[in-house]
Protein backbone atom coordinates (compact mmCIF):
# COMPACT_ATOMS: atom_id res chain seq x y z
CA UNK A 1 108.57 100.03 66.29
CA UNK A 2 106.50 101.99 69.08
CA UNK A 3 107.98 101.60 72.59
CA UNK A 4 105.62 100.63 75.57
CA UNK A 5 106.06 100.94 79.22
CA UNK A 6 104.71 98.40 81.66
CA UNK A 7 103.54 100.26 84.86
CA UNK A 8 103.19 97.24 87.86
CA UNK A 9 100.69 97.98 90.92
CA UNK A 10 99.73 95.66 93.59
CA UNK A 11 99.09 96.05 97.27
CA UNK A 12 102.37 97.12 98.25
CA UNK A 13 103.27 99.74 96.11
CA UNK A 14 103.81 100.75 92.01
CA UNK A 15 106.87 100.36 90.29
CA UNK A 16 107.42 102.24 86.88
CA UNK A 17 108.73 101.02 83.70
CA UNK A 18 111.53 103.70 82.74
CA UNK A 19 112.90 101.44 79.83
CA UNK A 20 109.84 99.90 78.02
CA UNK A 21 109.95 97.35 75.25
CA UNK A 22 109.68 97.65 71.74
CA UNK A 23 106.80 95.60 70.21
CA UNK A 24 105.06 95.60 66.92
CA UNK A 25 101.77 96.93 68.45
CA UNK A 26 99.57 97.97 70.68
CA UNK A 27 97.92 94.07 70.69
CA UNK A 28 101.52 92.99 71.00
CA UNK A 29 101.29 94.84 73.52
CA UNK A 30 98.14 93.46 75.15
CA UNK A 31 99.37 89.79 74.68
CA UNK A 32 102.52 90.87 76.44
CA UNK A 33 100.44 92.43 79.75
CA UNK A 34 97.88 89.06 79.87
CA UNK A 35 101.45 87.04 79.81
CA UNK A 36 103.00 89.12 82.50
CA UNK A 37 99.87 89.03 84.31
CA UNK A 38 99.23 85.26 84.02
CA UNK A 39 103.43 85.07 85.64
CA UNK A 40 102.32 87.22 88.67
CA UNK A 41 99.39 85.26 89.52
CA UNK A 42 101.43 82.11 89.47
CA UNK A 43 103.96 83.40 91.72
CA UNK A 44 101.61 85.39 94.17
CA UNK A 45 99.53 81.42 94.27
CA UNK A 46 102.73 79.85 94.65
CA UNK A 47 103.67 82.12 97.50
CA UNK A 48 100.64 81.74 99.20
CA UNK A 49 99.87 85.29 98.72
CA UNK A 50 96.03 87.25 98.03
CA UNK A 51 95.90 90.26 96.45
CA UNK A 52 95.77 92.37 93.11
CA UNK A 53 97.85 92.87 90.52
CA UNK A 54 97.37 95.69 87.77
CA UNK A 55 99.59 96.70 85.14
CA UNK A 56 98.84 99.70 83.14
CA UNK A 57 100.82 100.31 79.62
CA UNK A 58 102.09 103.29 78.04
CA UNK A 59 103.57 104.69 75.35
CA UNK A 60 104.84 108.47 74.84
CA UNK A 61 101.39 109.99 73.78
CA UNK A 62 99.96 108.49 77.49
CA UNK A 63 97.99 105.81 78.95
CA UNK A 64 96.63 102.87 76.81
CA UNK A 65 95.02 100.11 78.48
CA UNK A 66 95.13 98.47 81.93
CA UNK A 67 94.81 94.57 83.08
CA UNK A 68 94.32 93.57 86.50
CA UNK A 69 94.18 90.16 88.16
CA UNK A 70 93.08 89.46 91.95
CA UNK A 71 93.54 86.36 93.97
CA UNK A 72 91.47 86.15 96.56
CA UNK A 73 90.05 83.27 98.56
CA UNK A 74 87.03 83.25 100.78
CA UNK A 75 85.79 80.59 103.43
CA UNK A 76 83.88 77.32 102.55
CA UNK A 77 80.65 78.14 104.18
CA UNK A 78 77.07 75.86 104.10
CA UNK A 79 74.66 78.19 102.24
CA UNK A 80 71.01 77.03 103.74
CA UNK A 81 68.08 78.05 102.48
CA UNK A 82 65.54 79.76 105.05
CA UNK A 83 62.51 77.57 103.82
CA UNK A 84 63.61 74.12 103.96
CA UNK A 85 67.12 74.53 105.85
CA UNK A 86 68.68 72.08 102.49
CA UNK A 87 71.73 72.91 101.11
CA UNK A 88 71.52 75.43 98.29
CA UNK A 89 74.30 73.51 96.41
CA UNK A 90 74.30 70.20 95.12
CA UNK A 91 76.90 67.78 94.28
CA UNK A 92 77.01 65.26 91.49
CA UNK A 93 78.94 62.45 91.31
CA UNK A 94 79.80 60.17 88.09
């Protein structure tokens, strides 16, 4: 089976994978990054923590795909239009 090597960057630094993991293939592979990805976002949320998250994978022949997630928040600001001064948002209730 072909080994892979899971390369992490976020906004601190970039740690490499010097052991890698066997898997089946290179959409094993992909599964295994969008999993690992899916973990860091839940721990960055639950930490209260913004930022990005990329991993990159490779195998011995190089680079083969990258996934990234960011967490970001922004403020809750009233967006008014210039016309009528209304909200450019509505809500609806049930």
């Amino acid at each position: 089976m072909p080994r892979y090597y899971f390369d992490y960057r976020d906004d601190v630094g970039l740690w490499t994978d010097d052991s890698g993991e066997e898997l089946s293939s290179l959409d094993a592979a992909e599964r295994a990054t969008l999993a690992a990805l899916a973990d860091a976002g839940r721990d960055m949320a639950l930490a209260g923590r913004q930022g990005c998250v990329s991993i990159q994978v490779r195998d011995d022949s190089g680079f083969l795909l990258q996934g990234t997630i960011m967490l970001k928040t922004a403020a809750n600001h009233r967006v008014v239009t210039e016309e009528a001064e209304q909200p450019a948002y509505s809500w609806t209730r049930r």
